[in-house]
Protein backbone atom coordinates (compact mmCIF):
# COMPACT_ATOMS: atom_id res chain seq x y z
CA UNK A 1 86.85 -181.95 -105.12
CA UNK A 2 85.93 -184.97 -105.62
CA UNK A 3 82.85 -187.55 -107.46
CA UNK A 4 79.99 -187.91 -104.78
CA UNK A 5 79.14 -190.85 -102.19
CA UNK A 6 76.73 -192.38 -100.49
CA UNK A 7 77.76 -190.51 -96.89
CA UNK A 8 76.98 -187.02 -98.95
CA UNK A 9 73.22 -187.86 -99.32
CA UNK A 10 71.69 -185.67 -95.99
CA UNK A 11 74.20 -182.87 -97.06
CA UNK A 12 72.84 -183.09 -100.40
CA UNK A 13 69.54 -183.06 -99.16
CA UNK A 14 70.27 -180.04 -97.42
CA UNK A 15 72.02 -178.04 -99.92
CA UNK A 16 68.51 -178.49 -102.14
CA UNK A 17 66.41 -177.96 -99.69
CA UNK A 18 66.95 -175.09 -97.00
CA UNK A 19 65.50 -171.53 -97.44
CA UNK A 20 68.59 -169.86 -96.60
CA UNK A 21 70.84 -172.42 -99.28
CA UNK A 22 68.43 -171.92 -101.77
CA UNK A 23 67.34 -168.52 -101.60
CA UNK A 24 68.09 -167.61 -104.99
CA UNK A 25 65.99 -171.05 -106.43
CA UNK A 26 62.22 -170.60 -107.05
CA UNK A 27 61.94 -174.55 -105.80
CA UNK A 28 63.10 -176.80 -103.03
CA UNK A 29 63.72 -180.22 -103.85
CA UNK A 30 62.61 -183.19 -101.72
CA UNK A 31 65.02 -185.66 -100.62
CA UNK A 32 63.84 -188.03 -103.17
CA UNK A 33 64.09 -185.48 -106.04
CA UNK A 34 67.85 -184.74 -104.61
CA UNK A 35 68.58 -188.30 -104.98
CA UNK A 36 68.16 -188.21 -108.32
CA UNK A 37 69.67 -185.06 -109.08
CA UNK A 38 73.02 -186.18 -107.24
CA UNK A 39 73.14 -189.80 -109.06
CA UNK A 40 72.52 -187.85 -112.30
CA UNK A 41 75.53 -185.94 -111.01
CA UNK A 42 77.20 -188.75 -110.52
CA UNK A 43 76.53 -190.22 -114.11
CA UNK A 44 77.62 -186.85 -115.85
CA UNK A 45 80.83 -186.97 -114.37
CA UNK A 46 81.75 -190.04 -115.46
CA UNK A 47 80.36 -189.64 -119.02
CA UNK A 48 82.36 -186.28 -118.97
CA UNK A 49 85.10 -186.14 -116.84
CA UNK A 50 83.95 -183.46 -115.37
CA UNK A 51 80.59 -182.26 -113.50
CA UNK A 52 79.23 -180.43 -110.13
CA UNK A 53 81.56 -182.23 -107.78
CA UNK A 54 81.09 -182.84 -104.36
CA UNK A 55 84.04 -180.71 -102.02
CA UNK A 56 84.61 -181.79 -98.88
CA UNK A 57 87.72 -180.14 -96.21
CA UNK A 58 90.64 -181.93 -96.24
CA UNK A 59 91.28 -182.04 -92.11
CA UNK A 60 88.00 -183.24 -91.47
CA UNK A 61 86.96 -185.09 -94.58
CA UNK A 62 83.24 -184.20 -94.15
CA UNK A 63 81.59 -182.81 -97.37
CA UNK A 64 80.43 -179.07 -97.44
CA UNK A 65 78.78 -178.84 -100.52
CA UNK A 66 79.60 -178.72 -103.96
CA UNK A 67 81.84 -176.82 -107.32
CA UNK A 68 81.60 -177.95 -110.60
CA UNK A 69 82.30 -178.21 -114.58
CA UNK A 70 79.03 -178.68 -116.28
CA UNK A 71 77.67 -178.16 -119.71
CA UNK A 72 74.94 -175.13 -120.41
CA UNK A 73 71.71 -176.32 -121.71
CA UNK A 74 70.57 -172.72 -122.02
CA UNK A 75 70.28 -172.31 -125.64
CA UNK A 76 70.03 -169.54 -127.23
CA UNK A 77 71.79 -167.72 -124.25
CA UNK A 78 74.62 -169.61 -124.38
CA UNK A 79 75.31 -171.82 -127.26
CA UNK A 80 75.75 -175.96 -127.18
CA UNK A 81 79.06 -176.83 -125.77
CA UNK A 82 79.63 -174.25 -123.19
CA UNK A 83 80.67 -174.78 -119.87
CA UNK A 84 79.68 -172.95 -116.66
CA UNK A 85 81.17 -173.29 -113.05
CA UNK A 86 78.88 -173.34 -110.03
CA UNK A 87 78.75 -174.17 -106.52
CA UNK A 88 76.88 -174.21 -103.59
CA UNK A 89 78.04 -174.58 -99.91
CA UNK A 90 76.20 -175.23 -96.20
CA UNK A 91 76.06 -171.76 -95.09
CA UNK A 92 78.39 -172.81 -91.81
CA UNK A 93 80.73 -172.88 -94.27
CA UNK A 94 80.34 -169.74 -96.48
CA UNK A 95 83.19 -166.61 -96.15
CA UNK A 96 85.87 -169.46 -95.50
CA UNK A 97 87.54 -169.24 -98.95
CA UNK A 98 86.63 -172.84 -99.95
CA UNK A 99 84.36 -171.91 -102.93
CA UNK A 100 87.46 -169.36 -104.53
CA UNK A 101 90.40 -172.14 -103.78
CA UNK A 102 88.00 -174.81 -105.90
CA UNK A 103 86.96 -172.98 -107.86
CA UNK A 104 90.18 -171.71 -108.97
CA UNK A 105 91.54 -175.15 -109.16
CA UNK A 106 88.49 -175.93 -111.91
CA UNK A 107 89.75 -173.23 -113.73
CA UNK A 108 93.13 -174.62 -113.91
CA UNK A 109 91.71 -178.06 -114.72
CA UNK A 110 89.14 -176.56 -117.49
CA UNK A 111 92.18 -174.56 -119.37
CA UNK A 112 94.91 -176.87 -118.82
CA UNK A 113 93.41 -180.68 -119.11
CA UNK A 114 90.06 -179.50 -121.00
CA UNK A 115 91.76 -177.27 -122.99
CA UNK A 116 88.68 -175.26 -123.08
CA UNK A 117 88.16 -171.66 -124.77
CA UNK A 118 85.97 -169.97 -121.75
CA UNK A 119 84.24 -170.82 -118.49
CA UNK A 120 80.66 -168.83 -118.04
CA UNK A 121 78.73 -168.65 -114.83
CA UNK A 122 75.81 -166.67 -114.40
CA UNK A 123 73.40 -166.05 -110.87
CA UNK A 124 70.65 -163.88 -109.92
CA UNK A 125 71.25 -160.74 -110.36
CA UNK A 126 71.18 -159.44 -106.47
CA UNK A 127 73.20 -162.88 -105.63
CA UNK A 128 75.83 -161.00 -103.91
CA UNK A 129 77.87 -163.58 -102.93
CA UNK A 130 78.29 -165.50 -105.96
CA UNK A 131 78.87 -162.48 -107.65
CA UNK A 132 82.07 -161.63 -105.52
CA UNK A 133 83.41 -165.72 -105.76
CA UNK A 134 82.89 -164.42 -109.80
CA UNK A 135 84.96 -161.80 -109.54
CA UNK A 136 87.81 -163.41 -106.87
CA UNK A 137 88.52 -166.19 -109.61
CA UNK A 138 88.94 -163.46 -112.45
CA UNK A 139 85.92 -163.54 -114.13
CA UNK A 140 84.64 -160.57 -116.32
CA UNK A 141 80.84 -159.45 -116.43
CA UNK A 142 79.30 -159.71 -119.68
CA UNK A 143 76.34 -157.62 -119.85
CA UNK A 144 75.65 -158.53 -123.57
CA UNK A 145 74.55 -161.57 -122.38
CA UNK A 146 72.48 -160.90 -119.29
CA UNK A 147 69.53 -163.15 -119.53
CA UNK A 148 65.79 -163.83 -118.18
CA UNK A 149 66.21 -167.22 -117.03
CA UNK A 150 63.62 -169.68 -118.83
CA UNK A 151 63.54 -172.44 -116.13
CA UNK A 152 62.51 -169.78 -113.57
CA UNK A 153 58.88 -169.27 -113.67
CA UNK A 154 57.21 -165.71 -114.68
CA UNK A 155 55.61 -165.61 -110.41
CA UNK A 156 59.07 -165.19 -109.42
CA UNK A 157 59.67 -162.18 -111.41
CA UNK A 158 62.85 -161.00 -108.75
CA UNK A 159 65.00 -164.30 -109.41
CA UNK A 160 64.35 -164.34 -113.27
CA UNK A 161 67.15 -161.87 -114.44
CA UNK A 162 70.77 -163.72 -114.45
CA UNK A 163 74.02 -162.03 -114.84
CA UNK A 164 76.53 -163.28 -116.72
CA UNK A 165 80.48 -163.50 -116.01
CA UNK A 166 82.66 -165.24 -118.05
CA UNK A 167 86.91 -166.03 -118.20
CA UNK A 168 88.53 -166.79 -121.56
CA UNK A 169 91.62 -169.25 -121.67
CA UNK A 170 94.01 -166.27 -122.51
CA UNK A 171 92.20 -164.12 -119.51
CA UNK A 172 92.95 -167.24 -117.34
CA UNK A 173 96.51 -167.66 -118.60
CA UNK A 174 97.31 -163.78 -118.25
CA UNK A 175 96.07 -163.85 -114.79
CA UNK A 176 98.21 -166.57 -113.57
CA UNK A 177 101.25 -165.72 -114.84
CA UNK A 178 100.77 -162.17 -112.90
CA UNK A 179 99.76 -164.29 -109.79
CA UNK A 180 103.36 -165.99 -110.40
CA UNK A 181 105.49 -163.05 -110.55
């Protein structure tokens, strides 16, 4: 885990731009649009501390996508101040287990060093995958706040609906100490 660099650009590139990657995304983003999005990245996390983080495997040092801290800007559905964690990986690298180990270590980092209340993520609601990753790093579905996602336009009816997980500190803290035992 780890702020982005220059060498990540193509893998950026790809990770906003290929069908299969983006599959749950009504919109593929050109390199030039990527570029933006990962220096505005880039600027979050060091305004914040914290952001969607490149991850890249330790043996080989190549970067594989990313997992990330960010702030919600989804008003009313979540209110100003929360946090979500995300990720998104090259699909040569899905099923390996790196999404759930950094994503767990987030967790540790937004509880311990953030000190923060709860963690929310939210995906399409037939997103399989990122549904399981949800559950494998303890989160809890939250049907109350289930949500038709405004940035997703009304022609791509099947990707509006999100579902919504979420982890509390205490959940987080409960869970570890049975992991310890």
């Amino acid at each position: 885990i780890r702020p982005w660099q220059e060498s990540d650009r193509p893998v950026f590139h790809r990770l906003n731009r290929e069908d299969e990657i983006m599959e749950f995304f009504p919109f593929r983003r050109t390199p030039e649009q990527a570029d933006v999005v990962m220096d505005k990245l880039n600027s979050m996390i060091a305004e914040h501390g914290f952001g969607f983080t490149a991850l890249e495997r330790k043996e080989e040092g190549d970067c594989i996508g990313f997992c990330g801290l960010s702030r919600t800007d989804l008003e009313p559905f979540f209110p100003d101040g929360s946090v979500e964690i995300g990720w998104r990986l090259l699909p040569e690298t899905w099923g390996k287990g790196y999404v759930t180990e950094s994503a767990r270590r987030l967790l540790a980092f937004a509880f311990e060093e953030l000190k923060l209340a709860e963690v929310v993520s939210f995906a399409v609601h037939n997103n399989h995958r990122s549904l399981a990753v949800m559950q494998r790093i303890g989160m809890q579905r939250d049907p109350a706040r289930d949500f038709d996602h405004p940035g997703v336009p009304d022609t791509h009816t099947d990707m509006k609906r999100h579902v919504t997980y979420a982890i509390s500190r205490r959940q987080w803290q409960e869970m570890t100490a049975k992991e310890a035992v």
